[in-house]
PDB file of N, CA and C in Angstrom:
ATOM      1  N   UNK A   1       0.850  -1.177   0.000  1.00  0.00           N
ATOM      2  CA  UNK A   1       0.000   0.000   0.000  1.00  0.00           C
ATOM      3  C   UNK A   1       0.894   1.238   0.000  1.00  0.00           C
ATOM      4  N   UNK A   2       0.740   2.695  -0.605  1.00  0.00           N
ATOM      5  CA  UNK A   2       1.071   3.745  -0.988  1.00  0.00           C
ATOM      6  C   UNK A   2       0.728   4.240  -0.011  1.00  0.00           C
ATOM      7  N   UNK A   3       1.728   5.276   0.822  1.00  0.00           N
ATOM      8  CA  UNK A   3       1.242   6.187   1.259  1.00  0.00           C
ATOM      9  C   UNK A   3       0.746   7.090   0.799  1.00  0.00           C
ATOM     10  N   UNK A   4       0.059   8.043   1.127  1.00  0.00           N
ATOM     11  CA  UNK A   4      -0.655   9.160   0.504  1.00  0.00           C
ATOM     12  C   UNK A   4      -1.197   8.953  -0.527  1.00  0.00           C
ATOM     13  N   UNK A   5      -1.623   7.978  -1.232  1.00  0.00           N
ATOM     14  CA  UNK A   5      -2.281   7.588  -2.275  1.00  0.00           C
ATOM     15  C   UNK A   5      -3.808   6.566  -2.000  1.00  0.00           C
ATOM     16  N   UNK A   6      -4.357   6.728  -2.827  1.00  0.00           N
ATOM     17  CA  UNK A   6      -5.732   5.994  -1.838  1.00  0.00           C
ATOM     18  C   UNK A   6      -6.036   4.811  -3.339  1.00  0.00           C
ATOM     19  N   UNK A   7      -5.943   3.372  -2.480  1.00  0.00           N
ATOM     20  CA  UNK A   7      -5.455   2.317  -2.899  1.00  0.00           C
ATOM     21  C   UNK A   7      -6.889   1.620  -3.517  1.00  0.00           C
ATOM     22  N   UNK A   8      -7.793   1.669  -4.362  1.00  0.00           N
ATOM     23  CA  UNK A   8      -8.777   1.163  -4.955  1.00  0.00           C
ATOM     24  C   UNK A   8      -9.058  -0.014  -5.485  1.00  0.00           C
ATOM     25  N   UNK A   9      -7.687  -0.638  -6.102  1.00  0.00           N
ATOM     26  CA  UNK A   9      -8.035  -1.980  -5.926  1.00  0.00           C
ATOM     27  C   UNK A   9      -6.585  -2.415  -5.819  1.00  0.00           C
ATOM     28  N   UNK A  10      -6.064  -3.868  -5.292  1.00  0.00           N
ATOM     29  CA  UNK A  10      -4.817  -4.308  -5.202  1.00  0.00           C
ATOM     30  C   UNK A  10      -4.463  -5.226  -5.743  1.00  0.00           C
ATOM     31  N   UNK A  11      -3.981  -6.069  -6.221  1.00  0.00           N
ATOM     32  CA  UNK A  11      -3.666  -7.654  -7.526  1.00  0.00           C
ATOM     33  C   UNK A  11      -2.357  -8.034  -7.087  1.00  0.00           C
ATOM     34  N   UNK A  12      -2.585  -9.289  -7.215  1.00  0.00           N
ATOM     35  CA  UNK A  12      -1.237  -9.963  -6.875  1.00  0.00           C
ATOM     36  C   UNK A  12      -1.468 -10.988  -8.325  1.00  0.00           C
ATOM     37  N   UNK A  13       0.354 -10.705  -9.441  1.00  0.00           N
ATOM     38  CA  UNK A  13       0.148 -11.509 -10.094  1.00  0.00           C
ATOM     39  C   UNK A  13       1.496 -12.085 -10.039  1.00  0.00           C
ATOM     40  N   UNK A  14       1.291 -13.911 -10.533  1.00  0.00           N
ATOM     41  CA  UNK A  14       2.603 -14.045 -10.784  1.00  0.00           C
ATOM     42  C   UNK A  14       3.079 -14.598 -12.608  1.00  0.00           C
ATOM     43  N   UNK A  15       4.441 -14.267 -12.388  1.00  0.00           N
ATOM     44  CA  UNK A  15       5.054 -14.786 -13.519  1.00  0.00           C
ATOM     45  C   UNK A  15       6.065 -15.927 -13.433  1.00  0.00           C
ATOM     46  N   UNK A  16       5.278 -17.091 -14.213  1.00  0.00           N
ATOM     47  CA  UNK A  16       5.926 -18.087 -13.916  1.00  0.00           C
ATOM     48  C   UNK A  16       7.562 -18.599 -14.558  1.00  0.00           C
ATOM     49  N   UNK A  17       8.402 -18.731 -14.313  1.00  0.00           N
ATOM     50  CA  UNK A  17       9.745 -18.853 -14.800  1.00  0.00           C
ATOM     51  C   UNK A  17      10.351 -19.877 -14.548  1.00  0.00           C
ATOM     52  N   UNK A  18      11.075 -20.528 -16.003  1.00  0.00           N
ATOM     53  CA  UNK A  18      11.877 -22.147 -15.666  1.00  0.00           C
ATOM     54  C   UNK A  18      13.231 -21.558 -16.944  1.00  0.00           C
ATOM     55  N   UNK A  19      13.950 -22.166 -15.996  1.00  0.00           N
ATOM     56  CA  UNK A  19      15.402 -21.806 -16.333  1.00  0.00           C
ATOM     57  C   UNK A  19      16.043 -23.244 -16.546  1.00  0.00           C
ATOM     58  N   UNK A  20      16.554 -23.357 -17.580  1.00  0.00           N
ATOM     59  CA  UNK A  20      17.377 -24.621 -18.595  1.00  0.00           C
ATOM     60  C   UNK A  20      19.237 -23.848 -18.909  1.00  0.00           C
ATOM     61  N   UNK A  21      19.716 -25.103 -18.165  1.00  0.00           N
ATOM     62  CA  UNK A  21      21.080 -24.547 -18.644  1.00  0.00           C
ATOM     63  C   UNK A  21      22.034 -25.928 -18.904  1.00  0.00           C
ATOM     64  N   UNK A  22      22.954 -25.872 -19.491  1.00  0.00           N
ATOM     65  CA  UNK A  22      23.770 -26.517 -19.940  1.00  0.00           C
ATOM     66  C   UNK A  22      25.342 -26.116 -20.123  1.00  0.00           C
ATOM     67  N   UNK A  23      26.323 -26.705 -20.225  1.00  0.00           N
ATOM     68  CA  UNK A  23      27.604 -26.208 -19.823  1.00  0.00           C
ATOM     69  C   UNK A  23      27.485 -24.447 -20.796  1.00  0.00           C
ATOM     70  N   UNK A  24      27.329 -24.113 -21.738  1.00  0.00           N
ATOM     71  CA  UNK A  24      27.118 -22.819 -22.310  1.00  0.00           C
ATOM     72  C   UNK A  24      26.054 -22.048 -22.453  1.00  0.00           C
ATOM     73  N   UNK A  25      24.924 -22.606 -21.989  1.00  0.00           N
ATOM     74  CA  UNK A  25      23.600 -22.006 -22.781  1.00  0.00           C
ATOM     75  C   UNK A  25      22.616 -21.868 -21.876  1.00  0.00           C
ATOM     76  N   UNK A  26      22.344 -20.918 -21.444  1.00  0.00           N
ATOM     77  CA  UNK A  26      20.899 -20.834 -20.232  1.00  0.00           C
ATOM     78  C   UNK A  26      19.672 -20.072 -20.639  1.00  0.00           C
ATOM     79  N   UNK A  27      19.028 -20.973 -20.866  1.00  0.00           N
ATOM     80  CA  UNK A  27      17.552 -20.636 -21.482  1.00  0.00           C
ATOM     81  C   UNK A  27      16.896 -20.222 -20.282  1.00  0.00           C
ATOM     82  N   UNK A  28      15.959 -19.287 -20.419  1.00  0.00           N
ATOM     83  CA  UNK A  28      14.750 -18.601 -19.467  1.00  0.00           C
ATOM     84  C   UNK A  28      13.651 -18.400 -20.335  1.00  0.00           C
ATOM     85  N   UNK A  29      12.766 -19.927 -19.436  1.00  0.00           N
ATOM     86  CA  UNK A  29      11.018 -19.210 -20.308  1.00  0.00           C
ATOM     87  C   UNK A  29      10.131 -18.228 -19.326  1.00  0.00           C
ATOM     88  N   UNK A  30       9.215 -17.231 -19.216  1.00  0.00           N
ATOM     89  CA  UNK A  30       8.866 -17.114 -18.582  1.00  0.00           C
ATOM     90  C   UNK A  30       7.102 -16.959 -19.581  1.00  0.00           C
ATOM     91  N   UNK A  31       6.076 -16.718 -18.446  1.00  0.00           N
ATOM     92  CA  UNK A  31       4.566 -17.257 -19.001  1.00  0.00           C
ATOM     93  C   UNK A  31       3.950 -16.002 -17.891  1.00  0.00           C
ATOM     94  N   UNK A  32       2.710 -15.539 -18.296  1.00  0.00           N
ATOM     95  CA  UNK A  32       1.922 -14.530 -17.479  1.00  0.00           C
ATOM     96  C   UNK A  32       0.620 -14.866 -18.174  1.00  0.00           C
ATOM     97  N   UNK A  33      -0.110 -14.972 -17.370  1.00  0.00           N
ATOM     98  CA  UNK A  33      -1.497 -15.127 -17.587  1.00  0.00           C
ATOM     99  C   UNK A  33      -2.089 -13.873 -16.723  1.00  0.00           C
ATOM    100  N   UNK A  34      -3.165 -13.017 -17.943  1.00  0.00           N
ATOM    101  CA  UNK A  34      -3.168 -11.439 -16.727  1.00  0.00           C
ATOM    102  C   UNK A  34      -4.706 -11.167 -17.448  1.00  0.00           C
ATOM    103  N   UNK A  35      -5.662 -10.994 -16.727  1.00  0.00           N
ATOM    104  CA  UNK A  35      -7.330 -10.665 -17.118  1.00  0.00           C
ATOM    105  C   UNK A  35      -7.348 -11.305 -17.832  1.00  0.00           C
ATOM    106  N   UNK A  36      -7.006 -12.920 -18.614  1.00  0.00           N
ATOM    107  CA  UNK A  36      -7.243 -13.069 -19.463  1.00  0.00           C
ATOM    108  C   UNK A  36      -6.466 -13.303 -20.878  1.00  0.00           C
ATOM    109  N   UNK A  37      -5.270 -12.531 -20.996  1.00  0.00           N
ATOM    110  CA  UNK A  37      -4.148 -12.441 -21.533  1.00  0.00           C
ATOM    111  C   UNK A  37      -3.195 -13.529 -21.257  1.00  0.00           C
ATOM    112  N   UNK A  38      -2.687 -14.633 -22.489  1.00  0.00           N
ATOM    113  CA  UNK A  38      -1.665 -15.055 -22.221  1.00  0.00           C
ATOM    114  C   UNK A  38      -0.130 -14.660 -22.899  1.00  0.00           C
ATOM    115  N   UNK A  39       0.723 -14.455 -22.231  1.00  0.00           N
ATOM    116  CA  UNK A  39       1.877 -13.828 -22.587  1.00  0.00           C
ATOM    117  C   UNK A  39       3.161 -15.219 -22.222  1.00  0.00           C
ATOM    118  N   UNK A  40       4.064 -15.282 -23.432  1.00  0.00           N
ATOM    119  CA  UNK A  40       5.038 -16.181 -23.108  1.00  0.00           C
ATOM    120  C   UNK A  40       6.458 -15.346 -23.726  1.00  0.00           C
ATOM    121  N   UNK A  41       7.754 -15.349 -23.357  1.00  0.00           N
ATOM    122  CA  UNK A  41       8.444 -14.953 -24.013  1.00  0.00           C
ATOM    123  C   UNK A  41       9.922 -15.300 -23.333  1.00  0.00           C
ATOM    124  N   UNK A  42      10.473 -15.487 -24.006  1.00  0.00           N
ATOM    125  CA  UNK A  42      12.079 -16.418 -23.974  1.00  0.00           C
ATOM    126  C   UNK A  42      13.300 -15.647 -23.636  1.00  0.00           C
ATOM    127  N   UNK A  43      14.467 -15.982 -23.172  1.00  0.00           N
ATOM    128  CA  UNK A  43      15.421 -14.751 -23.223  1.00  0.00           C
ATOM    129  C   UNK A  43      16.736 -16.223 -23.543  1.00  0.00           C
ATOM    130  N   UNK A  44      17.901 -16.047 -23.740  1.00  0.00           N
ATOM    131  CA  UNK A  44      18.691 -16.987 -23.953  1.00  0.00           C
ATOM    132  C   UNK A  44      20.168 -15.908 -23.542  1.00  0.00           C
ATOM    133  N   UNK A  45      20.945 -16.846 -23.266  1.00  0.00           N
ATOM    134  CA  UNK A  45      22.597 -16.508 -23.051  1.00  0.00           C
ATOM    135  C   UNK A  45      23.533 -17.679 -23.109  1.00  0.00           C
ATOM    136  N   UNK A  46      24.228 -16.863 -23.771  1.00  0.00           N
ATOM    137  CA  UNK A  46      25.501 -17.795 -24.452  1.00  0.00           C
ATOM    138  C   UNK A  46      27.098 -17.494 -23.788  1.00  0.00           C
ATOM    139  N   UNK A  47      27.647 -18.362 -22.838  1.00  0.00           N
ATOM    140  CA  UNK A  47      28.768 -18.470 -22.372  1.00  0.00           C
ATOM    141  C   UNK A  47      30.072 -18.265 -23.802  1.00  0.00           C
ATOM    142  N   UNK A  48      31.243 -17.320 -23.438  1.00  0.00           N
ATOM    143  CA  UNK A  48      32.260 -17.824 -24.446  1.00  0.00           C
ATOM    144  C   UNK A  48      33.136 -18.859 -23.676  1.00  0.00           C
ATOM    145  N   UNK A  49      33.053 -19.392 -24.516  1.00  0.00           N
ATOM    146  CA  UNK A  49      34.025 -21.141 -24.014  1.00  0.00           C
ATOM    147  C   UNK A  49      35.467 -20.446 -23.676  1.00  0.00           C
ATOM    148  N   UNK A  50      36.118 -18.853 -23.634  1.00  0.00           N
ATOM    149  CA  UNK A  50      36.861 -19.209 -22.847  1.00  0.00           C
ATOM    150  C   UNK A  50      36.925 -18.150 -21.718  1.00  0.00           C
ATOM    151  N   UNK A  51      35.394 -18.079 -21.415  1.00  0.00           N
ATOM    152  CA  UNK A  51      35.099 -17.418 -19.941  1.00  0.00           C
ATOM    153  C   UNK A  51      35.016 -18.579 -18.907  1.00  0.00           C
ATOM    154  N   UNK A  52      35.033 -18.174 -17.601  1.00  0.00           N
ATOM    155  CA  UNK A  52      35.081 -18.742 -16.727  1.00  0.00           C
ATOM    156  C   UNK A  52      33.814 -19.064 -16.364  1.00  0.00           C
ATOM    157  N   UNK A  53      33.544 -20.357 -16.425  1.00  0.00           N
ATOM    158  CA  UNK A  53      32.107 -20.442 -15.617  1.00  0.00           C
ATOM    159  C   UNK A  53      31.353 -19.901 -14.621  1.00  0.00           C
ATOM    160  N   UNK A  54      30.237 -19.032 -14.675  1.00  0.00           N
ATOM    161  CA  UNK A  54      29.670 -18.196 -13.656  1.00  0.00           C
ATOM    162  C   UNK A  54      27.838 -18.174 -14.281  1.00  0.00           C
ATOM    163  N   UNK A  55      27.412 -19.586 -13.473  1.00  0.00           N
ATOM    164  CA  UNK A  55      25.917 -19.683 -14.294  1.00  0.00           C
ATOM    165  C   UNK A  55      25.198 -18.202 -13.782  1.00  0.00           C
ATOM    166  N   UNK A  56      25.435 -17.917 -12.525  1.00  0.00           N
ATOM    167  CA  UNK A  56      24.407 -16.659 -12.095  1.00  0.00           C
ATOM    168  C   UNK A  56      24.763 -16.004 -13.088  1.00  0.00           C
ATOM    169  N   UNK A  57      25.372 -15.214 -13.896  1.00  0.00           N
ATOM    170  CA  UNK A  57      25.440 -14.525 -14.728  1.00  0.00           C
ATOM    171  C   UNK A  57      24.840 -14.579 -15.910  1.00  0.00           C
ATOM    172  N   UNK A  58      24.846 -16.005 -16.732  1.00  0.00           N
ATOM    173  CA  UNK A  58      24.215 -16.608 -17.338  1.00  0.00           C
ATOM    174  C   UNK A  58      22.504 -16.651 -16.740  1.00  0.00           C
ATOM    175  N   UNK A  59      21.730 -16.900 -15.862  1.00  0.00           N
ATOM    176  CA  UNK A  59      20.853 -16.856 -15.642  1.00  0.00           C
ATOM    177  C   UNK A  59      20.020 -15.191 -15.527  1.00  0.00           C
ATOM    178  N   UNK A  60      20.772 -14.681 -14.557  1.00  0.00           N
ATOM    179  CA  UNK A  60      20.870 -12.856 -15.331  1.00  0.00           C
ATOM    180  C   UNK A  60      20.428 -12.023 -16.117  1.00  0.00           C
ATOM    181  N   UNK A  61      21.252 -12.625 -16.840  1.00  0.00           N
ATOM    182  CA  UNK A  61      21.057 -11.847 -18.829  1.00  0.00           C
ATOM    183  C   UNK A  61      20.033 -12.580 -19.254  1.00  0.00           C
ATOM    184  N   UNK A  62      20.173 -13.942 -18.864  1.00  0.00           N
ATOM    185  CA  UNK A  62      18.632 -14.818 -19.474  1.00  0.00           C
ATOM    186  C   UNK A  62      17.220 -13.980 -18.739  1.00  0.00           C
ATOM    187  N   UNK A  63      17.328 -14.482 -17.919  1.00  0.00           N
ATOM    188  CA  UNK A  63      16.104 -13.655 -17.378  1.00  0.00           C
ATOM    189  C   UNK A  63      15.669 -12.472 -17.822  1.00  0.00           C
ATOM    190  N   UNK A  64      16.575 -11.701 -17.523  1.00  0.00           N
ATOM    191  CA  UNK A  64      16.078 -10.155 -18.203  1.00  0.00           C
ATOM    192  C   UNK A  64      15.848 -10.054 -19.716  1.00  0.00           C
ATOM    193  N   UNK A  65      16.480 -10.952 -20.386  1.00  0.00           N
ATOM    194  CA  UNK A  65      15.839 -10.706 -21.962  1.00  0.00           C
ATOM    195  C   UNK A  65      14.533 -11.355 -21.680  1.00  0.00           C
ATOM    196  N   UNK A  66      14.098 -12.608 -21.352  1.00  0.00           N
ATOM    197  CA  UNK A  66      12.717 -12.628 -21.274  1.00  0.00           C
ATOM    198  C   UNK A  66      11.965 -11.692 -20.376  1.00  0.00           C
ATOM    199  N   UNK A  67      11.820 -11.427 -19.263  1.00  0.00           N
ATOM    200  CA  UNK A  67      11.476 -10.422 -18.909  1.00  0.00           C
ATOM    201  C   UNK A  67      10.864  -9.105 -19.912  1.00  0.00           C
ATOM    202  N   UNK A  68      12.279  -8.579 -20.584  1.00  0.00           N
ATOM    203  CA  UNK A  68      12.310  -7.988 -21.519  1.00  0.00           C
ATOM    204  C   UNK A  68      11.376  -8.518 -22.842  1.00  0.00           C
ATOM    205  N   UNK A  69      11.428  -9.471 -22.961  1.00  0.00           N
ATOM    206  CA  UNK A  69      10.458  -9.586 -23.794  1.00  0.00           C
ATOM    207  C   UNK A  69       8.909  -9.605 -23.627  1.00  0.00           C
ATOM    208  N   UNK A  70       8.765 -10.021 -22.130  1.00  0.00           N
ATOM    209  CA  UNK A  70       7.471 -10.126 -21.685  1.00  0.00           C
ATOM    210  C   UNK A  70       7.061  -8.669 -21.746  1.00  0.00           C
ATOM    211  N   UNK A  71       7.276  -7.967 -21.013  1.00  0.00           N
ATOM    212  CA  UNK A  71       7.287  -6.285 -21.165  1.00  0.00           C
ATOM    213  C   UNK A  71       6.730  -6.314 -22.104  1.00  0.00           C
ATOM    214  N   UNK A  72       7.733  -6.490 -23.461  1.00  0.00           N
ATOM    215  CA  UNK A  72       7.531  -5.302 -24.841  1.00  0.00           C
ATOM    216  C   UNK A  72       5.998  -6.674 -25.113  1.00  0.00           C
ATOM    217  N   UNK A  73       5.457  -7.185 -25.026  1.00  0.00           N
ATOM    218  CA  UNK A  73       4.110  -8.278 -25.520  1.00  0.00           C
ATOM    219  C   UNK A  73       3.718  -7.480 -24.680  1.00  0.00           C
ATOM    220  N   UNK A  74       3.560  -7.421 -23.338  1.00  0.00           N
ATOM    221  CA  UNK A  74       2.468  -6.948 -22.511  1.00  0.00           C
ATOM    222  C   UNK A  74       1.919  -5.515 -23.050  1.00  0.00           C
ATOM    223  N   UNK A  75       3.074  -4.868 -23.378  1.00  0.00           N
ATOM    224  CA  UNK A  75       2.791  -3.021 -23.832  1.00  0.00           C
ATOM    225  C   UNK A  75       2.039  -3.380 -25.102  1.00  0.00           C
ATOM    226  N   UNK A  76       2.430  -4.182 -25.802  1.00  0.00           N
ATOM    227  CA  UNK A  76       1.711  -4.209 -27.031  1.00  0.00           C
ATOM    228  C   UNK A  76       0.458  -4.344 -26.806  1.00  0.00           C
ATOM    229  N   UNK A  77      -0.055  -5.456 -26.190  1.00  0.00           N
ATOM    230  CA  UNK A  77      -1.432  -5.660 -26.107  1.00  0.00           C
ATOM    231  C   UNK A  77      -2.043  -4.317 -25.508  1.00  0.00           C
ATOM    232  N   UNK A  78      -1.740  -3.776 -24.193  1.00  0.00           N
ATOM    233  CA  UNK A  78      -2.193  -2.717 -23.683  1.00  0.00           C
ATOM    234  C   UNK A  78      -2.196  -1.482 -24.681  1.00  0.00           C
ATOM    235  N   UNK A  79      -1.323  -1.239 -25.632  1.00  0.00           N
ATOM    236  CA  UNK A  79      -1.592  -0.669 -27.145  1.00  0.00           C
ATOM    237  C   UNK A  79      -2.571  -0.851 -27.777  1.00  0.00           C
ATOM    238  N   UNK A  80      -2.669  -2.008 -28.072  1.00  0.00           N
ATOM    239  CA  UNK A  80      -3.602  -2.382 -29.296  1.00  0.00           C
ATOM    240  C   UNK A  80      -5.081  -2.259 -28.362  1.00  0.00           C
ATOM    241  N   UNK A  81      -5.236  -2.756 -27.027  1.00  0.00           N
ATOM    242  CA  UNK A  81      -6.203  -2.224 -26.706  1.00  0.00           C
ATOM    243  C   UNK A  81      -6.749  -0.746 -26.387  1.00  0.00           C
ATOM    244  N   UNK A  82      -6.027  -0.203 -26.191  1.00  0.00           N
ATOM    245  CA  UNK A  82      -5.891   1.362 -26.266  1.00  0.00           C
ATOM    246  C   UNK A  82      -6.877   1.700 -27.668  1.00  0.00           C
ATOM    247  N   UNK A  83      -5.710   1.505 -28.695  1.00  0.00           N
ATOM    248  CA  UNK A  83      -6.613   1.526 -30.183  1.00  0.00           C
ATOM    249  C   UNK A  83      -8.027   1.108 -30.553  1.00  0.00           C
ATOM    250  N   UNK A  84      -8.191   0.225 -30.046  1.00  0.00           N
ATOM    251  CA  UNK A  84      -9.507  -0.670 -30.129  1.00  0.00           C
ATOM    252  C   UNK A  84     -10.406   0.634 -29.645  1.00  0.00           C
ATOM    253  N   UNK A  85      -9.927   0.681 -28.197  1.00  0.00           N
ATOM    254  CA  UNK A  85     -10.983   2.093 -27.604  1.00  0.00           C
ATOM    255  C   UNK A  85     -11.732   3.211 -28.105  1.00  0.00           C
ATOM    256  N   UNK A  86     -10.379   3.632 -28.343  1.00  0.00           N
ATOM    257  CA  UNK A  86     -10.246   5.203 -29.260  1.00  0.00           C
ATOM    258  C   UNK A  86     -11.125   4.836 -30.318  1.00  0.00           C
ATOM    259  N   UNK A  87     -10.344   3.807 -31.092  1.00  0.00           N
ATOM    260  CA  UNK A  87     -11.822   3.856 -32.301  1.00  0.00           C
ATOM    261  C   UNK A  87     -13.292   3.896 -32.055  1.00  0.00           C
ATOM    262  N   UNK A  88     -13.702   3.094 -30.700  1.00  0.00           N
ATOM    263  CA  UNK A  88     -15.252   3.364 -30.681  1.00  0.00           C
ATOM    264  C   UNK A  88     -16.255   4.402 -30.375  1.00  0.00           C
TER     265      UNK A  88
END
């Protein structure tokens, strides 16, 4: 809750996330289901074979590109519904 702000309705959502890795490659899916909306979107990272192994890092950059991708789907839809509006 906000202070000084008067709180009208509150939502708890989650985003579900599974992380795949292998000696170079750490995949991040993540999934949001929101009013109705399903949103999925991927992020990937690629180790150079002659860095030192450090998966948190790898998991990291994965994450945040999906993340990042979830974002830019979510804005879209909230766009396109926007548009929908305006037109009527």
């Amino acid at each position: 809750m906000l202070r000084g702000w008067e709180v009208l309705m509150e939502k708890n959502i989650t985003i579900a996330v599974h992380i795949e890795e292998d000696e170079s490659t750490t995949t991040v899916h993540t999934v949001l289901d929101l009013m109705g909306d399903h949103f999925e979107a991927k992020g990937r990272a690629k180790r150079n074979p002659s860095d030192e192994s450090m998966p948190v890092i790898g998991e990291e950059l994965a994450l945040a590109r999906a993340l990042n991708g979830l974002q830019t789907k979510v804005m879209e839809a909230a766009q396109t519904k926007i548009g929908e509006f305006l037109k009527e």
